[in-house]
PDB file of N, CA and C in Angstrom:
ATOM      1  N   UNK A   1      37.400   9.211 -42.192  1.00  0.00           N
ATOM      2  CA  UNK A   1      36.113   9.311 -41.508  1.00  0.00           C
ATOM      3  C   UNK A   1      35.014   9.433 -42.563  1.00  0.00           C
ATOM      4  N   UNK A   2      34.000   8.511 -42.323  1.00  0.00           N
ATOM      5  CA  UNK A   2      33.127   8.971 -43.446  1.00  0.00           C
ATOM      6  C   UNK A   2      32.178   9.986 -43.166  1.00  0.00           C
ATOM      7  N   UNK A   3      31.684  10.086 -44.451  1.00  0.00           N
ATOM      8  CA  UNK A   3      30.283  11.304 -44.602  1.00  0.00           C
ATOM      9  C   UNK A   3      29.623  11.166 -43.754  1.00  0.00           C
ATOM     10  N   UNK A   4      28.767  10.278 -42.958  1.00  0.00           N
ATOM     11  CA  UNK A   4      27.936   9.993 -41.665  1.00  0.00           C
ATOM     12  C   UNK A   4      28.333  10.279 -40.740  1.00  0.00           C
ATOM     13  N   UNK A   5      29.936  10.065 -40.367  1.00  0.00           N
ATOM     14  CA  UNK A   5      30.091  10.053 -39.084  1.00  0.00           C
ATOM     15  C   UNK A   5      30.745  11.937 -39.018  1.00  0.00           C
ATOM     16  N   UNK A   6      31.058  12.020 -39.659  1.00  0.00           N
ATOM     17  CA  UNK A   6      31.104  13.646 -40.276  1.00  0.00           C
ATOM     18  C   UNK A   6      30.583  14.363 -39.644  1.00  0.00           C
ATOM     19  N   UNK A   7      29.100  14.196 -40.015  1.00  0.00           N
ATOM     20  CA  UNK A   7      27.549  14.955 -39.825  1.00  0.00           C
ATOM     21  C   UNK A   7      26.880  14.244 -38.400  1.00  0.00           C
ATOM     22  N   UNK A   8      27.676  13.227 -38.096  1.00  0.00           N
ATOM     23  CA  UNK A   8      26.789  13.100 -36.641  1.00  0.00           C
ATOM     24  C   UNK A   8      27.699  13.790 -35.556  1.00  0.00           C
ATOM     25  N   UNK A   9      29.083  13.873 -35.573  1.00  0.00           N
ATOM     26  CA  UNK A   9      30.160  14.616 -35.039  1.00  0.00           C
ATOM     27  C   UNK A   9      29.773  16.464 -34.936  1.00  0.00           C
ATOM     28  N   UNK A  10      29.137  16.620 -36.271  1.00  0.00           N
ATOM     29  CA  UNK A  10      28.959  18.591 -36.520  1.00  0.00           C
ATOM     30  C   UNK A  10      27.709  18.336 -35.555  1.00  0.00           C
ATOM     31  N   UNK A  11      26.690  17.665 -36.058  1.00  0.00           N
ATOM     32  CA  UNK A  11      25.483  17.175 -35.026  1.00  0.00           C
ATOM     33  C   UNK A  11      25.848  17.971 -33.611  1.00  0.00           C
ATOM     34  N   UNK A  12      26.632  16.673 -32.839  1.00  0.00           N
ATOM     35  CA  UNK A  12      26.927  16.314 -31.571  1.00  0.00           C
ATOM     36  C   UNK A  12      28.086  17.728 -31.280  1.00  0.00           C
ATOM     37  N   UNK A  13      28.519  18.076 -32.039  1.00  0.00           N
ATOM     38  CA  UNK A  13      29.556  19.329 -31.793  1.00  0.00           C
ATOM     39  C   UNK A  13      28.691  21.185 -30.982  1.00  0.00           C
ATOM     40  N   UNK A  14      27.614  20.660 -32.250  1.00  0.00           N
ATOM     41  CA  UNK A  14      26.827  22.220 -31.627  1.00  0.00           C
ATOM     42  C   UNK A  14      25.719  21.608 -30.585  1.00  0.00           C
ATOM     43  N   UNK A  15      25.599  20.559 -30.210  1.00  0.00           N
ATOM     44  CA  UNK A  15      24.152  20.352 -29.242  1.00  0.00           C
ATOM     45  C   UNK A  15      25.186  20.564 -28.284  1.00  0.00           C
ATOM     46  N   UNK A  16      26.454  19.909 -27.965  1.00  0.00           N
ATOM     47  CA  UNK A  16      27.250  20.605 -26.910  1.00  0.00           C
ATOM     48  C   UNK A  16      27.478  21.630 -26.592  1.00  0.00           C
ATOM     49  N   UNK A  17      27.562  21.935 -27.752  1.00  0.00           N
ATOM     50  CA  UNK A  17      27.982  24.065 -27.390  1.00  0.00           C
ATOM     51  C   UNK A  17      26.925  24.727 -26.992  1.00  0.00           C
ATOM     52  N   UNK A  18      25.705  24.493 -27.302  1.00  0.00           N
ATOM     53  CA  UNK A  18      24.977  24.984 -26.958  1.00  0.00           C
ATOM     54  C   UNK A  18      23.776  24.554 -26.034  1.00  0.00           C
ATOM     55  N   UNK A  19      25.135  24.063 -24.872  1.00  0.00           N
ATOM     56  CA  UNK A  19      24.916  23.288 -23.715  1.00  0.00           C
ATOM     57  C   UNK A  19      23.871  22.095 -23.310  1.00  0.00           C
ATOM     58  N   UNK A  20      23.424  21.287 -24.292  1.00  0.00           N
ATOM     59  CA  UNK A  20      23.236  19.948 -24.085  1.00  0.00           C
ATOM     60  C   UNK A  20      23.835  18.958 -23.305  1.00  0.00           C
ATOM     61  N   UNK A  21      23.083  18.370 -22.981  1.00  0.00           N
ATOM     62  CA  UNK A  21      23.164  17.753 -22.041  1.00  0.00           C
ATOM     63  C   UNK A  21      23.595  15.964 -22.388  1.00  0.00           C
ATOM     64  N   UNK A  22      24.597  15.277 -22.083  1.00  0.00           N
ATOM     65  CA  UNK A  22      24.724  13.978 -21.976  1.00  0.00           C
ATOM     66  C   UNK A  22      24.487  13.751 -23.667  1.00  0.00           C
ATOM     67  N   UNK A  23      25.521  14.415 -24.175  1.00  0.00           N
ATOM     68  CA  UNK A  23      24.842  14.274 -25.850  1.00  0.00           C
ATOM     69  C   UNK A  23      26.499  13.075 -25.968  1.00  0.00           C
ATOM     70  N   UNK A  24      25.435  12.016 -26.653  1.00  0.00           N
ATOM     71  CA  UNK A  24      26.535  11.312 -27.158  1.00  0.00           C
ATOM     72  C   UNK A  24      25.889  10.601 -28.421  1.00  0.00           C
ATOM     73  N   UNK A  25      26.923   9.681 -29.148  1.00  0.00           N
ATOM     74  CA  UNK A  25      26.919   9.184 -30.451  1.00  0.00           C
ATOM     75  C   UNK A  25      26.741   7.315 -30.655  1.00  0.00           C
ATOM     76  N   UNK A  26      25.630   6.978 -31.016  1.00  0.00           N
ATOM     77  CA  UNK A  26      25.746   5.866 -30.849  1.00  0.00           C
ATOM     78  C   UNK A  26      25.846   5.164 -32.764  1.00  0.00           C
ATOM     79  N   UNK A  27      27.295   4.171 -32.485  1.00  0.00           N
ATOM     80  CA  UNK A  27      27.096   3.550 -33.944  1.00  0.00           C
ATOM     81  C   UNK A  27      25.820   2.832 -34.267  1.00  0.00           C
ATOM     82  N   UNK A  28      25.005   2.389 -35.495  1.00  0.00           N
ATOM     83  CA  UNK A  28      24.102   1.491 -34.794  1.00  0.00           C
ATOM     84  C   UNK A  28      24.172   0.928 -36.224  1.00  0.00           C
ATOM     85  N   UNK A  29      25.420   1.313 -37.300  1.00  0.00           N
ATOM     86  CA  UNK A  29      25.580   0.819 -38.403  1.00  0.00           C
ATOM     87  C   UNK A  29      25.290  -0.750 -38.675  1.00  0.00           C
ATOM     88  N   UNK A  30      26.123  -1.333 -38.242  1.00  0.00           N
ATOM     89  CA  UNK A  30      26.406  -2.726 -38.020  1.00  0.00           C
ATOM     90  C   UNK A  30      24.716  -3.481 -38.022  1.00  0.00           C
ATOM     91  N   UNK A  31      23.638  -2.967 -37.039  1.00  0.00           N
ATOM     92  CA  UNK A  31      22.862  -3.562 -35.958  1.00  0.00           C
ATOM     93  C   UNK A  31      21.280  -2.803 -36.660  1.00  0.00           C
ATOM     94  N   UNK A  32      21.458  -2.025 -37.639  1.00  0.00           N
ATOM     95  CA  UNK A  32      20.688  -1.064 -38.401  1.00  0.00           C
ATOM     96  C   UNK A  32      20.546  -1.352 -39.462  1.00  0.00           C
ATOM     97  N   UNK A  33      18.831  -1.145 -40.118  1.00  0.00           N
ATOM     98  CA  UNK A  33      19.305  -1.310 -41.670  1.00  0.00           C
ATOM     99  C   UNK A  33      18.872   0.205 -41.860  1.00  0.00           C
ATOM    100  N   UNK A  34      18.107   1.054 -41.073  1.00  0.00           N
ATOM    101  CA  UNK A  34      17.908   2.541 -41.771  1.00  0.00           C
ATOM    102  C   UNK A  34      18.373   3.826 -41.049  1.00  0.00           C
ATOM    103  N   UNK A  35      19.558   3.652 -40.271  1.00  0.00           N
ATOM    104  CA  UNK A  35      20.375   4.530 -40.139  1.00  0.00           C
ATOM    105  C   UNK A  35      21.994   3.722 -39.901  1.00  0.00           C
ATOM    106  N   UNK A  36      22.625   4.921 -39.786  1.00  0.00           N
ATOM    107  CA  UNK A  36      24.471   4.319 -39.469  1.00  0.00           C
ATOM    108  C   UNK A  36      24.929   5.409 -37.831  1.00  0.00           C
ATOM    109  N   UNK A  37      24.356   6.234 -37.493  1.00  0.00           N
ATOM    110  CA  UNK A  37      24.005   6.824 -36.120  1.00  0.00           C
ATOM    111  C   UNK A  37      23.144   7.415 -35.493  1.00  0.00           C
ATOM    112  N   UNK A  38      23.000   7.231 -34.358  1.00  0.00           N
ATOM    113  CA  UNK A  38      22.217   7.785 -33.285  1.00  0.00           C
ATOM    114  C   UNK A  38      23.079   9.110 -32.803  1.00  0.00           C
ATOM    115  N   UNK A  39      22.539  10.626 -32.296  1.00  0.00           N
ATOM    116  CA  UNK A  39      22.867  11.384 -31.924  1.00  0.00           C
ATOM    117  C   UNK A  39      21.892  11.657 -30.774  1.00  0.00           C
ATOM    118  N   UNK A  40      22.084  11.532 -29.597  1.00  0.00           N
ATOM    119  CA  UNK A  40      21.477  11.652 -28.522  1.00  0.00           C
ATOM    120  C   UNK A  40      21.953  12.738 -27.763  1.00  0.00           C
ATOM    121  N   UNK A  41      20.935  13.578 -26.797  1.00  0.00           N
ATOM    122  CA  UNK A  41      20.931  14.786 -26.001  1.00  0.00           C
ATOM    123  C   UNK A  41      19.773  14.889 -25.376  1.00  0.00           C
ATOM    124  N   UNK A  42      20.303  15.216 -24.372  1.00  0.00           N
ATOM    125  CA  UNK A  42      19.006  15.824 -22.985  1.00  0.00           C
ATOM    126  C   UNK A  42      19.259  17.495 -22.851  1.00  0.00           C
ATOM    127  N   UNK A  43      17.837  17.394 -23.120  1.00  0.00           N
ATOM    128  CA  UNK A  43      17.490  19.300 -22.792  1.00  0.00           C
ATOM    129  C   UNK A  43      17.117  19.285 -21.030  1.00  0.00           C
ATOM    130  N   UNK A  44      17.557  20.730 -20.388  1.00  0.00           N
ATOM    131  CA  UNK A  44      16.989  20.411 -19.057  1.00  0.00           C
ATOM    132  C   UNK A  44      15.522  20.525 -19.173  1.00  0.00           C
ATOM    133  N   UNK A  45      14.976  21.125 -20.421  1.00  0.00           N
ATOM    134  CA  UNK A  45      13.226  21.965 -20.263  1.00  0.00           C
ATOM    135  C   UNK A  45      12.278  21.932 -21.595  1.00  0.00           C
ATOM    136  N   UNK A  46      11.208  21.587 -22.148  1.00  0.00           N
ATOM    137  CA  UNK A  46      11.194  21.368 -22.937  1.00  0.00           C
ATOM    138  C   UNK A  46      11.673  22.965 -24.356  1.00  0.00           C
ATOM    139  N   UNK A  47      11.681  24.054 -23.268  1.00  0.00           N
ATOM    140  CA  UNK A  47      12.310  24.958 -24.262  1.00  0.00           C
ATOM    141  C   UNK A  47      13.572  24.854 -24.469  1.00  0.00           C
ATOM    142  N   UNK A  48      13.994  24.201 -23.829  1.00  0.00           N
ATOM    143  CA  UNK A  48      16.037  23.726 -24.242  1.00  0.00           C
ATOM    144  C   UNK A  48      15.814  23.124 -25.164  1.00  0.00           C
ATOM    145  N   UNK A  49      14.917  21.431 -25.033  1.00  0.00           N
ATOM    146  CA  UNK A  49      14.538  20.899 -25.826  1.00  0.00           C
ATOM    147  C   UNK A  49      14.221  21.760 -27.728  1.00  0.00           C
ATOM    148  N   UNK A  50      13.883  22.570 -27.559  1.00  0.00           N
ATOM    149  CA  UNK A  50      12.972  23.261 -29.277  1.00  0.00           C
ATOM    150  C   UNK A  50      14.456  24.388 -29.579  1.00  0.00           C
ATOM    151  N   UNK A  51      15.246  24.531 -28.212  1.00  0.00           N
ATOM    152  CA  UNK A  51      15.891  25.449 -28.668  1.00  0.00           C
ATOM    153  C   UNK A  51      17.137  24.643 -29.224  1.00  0.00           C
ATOM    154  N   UNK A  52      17.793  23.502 -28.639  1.00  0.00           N
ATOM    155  CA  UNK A  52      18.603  22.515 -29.774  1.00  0.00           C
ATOM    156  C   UNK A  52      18.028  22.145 -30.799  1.00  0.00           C
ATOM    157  N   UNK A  53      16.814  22.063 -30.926  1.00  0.00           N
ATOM    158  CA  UNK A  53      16.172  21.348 -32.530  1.00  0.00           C
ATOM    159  C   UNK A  53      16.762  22.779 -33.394  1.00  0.00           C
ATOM    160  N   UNK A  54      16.384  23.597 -32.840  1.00  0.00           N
ATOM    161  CA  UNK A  54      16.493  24.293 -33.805  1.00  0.00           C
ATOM    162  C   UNK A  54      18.187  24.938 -34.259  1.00  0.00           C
ATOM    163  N   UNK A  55      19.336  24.770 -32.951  1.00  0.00           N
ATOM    164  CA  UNK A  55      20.525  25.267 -33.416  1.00  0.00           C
ATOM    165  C   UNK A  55      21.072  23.846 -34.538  1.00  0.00           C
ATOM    166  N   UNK A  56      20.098  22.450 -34.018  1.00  0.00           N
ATOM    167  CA  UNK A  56      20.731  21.699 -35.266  1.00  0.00           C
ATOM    168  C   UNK A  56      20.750  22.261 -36.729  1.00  0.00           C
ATOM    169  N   UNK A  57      19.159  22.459 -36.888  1.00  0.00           N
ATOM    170  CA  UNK A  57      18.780  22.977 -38.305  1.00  0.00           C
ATOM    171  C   UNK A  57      19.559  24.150 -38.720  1.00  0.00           C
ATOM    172  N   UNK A  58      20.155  25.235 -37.792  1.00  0.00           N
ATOM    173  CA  UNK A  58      20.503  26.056 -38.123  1.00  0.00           C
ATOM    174  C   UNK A  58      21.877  25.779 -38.885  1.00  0.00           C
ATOM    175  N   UNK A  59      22.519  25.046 -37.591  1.00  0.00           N
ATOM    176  CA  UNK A  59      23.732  24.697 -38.312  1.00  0.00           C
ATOM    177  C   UNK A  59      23.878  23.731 -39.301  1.00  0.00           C
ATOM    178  N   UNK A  60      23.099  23.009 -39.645  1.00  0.00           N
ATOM    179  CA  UNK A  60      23.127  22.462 -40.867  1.00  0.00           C
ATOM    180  C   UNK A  60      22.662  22.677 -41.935  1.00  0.00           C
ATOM    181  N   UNK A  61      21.554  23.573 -41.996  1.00  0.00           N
ATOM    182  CA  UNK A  61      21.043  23.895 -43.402  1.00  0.00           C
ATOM    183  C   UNK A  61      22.207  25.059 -44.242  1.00  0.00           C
ATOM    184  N   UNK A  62      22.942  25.777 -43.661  1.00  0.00           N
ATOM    185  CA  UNK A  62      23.928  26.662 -44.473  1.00  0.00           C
ATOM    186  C   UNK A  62      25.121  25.496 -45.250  1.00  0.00           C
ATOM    187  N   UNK A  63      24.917  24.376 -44.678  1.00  0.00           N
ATOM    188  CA  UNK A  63      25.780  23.182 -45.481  1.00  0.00           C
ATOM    189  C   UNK A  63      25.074  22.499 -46.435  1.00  0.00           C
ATOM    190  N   UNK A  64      24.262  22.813 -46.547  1.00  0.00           N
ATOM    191  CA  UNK A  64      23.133  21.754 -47.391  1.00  0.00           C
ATOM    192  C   UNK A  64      22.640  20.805 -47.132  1.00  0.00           C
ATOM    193  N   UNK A  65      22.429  20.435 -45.861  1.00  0.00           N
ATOM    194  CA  UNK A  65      21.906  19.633 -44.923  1.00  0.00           C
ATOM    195  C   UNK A  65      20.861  19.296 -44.258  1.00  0.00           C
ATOM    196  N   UNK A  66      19.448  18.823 -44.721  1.00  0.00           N
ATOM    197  CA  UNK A  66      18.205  19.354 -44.420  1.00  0.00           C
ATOM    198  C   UNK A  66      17.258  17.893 -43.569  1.00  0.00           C
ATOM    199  N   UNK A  67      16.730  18.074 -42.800  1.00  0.00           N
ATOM    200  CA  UNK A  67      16.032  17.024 -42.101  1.00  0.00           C
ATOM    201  C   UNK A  67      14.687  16.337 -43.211  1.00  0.00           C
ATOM    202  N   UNK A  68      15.095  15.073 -43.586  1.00  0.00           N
ATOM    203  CA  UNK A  68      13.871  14.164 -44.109  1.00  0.00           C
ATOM    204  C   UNK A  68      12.752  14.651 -43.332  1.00  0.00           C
ATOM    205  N   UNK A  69      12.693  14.727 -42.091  1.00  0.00           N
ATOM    206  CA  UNK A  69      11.489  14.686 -41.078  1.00  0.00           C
ATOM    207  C   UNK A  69      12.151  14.851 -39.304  1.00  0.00           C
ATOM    208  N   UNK A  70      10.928  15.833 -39.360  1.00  0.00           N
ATOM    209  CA  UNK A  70      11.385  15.849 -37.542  1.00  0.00           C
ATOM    210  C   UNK A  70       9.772  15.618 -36.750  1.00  0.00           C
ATOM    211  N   UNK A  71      10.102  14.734 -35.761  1.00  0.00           N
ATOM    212  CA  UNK A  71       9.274  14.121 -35.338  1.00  0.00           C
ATOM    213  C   UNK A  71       8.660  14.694 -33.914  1.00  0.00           C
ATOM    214  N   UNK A  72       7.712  14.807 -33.373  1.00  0.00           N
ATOM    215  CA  UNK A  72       7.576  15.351 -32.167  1.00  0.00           C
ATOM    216  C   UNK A  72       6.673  16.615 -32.437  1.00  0.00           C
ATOM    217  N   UNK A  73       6.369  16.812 -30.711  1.00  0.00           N
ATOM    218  CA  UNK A  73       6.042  18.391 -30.627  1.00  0.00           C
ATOM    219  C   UNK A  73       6.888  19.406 -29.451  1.00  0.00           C
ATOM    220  N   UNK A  74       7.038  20.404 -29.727  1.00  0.00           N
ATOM    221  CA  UNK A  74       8.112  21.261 -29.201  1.00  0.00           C
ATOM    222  C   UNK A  74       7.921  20.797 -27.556  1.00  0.00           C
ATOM    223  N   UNK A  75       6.323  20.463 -27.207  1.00  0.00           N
ATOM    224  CA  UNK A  75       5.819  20.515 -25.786  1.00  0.00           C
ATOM    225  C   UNK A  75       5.847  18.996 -25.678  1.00  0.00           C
ATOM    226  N   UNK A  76       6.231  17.757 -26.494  1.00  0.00           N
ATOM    227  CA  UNK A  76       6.559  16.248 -25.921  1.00  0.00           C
ATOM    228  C   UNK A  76       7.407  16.023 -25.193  1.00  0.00           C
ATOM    229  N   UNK A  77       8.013  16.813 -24.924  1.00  0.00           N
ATOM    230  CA  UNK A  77       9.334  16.021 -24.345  1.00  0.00           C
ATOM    231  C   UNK A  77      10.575  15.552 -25.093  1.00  0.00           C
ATOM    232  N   UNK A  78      10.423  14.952 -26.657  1.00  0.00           N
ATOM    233  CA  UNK A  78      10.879  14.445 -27.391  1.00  0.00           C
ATOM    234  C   UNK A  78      10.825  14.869 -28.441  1.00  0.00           C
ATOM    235  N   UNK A  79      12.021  15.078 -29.103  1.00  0.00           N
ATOM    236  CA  UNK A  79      12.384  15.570 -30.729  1.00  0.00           C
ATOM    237  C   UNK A  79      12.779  14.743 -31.607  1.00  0.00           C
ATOM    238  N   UNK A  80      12.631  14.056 -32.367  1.00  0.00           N
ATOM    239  CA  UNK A  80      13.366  13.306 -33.405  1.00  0.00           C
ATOM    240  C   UNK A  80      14.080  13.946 -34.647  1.00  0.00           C
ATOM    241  N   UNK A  81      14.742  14.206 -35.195  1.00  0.00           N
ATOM    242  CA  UNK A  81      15.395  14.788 -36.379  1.00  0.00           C
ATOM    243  C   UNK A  81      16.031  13.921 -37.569  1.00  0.00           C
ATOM    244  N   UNK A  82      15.364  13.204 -38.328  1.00  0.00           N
ATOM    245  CA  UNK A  82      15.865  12.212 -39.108  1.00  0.00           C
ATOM    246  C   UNK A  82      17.002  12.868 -40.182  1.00  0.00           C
ATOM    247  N   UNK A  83      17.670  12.413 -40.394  1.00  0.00           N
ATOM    248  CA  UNK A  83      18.745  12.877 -41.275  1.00  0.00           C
ATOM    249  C   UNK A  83      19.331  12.255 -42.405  1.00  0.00           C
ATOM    250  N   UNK A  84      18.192  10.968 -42.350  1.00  0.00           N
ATOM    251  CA  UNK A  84      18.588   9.901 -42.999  1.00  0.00           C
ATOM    252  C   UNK A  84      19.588   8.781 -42.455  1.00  0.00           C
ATOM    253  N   UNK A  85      20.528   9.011 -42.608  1.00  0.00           N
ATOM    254  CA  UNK A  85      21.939   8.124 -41.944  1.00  0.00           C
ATOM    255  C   UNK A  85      22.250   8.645 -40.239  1.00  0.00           C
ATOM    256  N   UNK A  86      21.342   9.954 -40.103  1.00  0.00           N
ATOM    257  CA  UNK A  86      22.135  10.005 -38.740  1.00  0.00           C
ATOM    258  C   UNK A  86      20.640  10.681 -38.167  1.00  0.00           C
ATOM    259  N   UNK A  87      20.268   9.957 -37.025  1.00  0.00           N
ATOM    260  CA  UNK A  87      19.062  10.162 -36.201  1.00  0.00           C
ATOM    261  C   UNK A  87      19.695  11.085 -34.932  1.00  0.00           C
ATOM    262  N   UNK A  88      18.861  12.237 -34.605  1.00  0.00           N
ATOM    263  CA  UNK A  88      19.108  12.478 -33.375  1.00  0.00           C
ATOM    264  C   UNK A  88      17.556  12.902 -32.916  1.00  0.00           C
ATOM    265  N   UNK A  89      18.091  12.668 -31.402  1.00  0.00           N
ATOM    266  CA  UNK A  89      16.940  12.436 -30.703  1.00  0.00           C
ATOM    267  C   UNK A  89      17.387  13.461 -29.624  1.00  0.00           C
ATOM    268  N   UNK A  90      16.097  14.387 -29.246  1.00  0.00           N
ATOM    269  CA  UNK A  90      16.935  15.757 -28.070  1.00  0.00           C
ATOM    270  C   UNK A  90      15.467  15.144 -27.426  1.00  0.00           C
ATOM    271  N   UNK A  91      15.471  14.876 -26.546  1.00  0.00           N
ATOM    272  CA  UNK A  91      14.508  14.651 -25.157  1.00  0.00           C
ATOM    273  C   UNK A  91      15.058  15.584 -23.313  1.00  0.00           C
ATOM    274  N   UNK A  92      14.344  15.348 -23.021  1.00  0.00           N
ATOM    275  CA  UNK A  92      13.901  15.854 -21.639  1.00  0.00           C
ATOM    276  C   UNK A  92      14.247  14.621 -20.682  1.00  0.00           C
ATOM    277  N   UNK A  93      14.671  14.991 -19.110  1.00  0.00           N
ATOM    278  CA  UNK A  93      15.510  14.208 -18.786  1.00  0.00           C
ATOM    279  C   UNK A  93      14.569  12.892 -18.200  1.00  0.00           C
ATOM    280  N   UNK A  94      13.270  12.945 -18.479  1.00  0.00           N
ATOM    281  CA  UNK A  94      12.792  12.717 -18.354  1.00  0.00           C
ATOM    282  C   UNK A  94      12.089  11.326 -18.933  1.00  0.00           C
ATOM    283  N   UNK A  95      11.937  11.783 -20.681  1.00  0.00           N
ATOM    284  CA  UNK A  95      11.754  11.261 -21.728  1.00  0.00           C
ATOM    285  C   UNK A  95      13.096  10.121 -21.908  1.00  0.00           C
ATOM    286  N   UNK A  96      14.590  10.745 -21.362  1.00  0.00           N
ATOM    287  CA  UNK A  96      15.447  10.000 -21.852  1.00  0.00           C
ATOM    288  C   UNK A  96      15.909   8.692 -21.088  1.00  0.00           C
ATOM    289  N   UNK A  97      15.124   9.009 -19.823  1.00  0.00           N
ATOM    290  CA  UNK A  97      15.041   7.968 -18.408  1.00  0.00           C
ATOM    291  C   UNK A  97      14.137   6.915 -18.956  1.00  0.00           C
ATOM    292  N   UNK A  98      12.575   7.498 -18.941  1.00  0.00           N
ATOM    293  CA  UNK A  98      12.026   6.499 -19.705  1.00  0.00           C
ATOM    294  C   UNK A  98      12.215   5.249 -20.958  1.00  0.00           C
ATOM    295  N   UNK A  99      12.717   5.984 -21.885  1.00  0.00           N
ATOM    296  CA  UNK A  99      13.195   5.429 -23.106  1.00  0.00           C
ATOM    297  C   UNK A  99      14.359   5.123 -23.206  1.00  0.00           C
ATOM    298  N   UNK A 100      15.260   4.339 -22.223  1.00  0.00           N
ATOM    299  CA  UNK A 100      17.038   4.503 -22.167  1.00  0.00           C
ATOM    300  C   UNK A 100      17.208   4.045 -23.679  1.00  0.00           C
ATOM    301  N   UNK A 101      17.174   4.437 -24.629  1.00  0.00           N
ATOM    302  CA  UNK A 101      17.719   4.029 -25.825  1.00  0.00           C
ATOM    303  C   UNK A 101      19.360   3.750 -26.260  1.00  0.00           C
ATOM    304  N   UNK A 102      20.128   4.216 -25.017  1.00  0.00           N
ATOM    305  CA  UNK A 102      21.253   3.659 -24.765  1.00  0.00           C
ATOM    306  C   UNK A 102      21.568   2.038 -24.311  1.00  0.00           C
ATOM    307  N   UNK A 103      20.529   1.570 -23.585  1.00  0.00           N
ATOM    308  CA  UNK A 103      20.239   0.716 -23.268  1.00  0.00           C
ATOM    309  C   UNK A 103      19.605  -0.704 -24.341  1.00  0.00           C
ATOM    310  N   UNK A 104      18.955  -0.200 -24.959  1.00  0.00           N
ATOM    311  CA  UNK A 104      18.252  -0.940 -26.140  1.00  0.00           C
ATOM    312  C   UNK A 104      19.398  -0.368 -27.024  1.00  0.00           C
ATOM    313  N   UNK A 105      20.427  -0.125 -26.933  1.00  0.00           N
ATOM    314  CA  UNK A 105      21.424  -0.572 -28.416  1.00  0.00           C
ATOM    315  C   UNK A 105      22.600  -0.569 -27.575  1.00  0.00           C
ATOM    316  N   UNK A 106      22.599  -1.013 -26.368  1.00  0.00           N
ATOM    317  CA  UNK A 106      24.008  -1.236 -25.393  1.00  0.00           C
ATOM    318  C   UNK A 106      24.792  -2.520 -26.258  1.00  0.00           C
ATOM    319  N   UNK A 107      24.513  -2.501 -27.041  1.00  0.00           N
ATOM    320  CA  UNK A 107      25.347  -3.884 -27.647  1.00  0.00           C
ATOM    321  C   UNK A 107      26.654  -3.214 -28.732  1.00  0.00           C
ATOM    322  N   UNK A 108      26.116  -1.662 -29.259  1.00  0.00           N
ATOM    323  CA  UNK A 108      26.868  -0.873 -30.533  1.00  0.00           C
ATOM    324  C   UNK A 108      27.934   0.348 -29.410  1.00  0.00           C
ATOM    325  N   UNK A 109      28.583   0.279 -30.461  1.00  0.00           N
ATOM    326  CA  UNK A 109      29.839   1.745 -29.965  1.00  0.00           C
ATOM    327  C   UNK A 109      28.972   2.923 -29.285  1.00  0.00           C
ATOM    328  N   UNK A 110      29.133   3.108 -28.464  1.00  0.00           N
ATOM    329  CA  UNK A 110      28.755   4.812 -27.708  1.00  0.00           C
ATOM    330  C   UNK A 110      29.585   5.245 -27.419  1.00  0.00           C
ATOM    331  N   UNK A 111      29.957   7.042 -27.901  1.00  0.00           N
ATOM    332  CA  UNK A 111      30.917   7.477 -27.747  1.00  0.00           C
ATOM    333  C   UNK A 111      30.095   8.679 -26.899  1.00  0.00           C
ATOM    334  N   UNK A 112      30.671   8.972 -25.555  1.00  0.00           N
ATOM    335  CA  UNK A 112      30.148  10.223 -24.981  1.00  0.00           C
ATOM    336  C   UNK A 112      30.662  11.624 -25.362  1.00  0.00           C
ATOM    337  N   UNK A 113      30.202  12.475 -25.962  1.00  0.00           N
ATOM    338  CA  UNK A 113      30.616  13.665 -26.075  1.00  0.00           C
ATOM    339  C   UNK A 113      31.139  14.660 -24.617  1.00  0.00           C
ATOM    340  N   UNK A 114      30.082  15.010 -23.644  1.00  0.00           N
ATOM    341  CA  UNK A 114      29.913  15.628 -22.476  1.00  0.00           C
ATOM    342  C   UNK A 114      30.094  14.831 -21.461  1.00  0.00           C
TER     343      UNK A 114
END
């Protein structure tokens, strides 16, 4: 397994645990030139929403693991967390209806976690 899919797996491991919603993994290696996954999750609220941004960071910075850039505001609806090789995106069920981004890469591997 490589290093990417590693870190989108630990990703997708704690947005579950800490009850996320519809969190799954999309390859987008192949179909991408500036990432190798998508990590997707629905918060029910936008404080679910700020409260997964933040168990990501948590759990990844004690690994040495730090976000290039996170995109959004706690009150959008939408979080982005660049990671370099592995994007995740925590939206509102709302945000994630709108934007099916499952949909616009229905062509790559999706693996559902939840």
């Amino acid at each position: 397994m490589s290093e990417q899919r590693e870190k989108a797996d630990r990703i997708a491991k704690v947005l579950d645990e800490k009850k996320g919603i519809d969190v799954s993994i999309i390859d987008v290696a192949e179909k991408s030139g500036f990432a190798d996954y998508f990590v997707l999750c629905t918060g029910g609220s936008e404080r679910q929403v700020a409260a997964l941004v933040d168990a990501v960071e948590d759990t990844m910075e004690p690994v040495g693991v730090f976000p290039k850039n996170i995109e959004g505001r706690k009150t959008s609806g939408w979080m982005l967390m660049d990671y370099g090789d592995v994007i995740v995106n925590i939206m509102t069920p709302e945000m994630r209806e709108k934007y099916n981004i499952e949909k616009i890469w229905g062509d790559c591997e999706i693996e559902e976690i939840n």
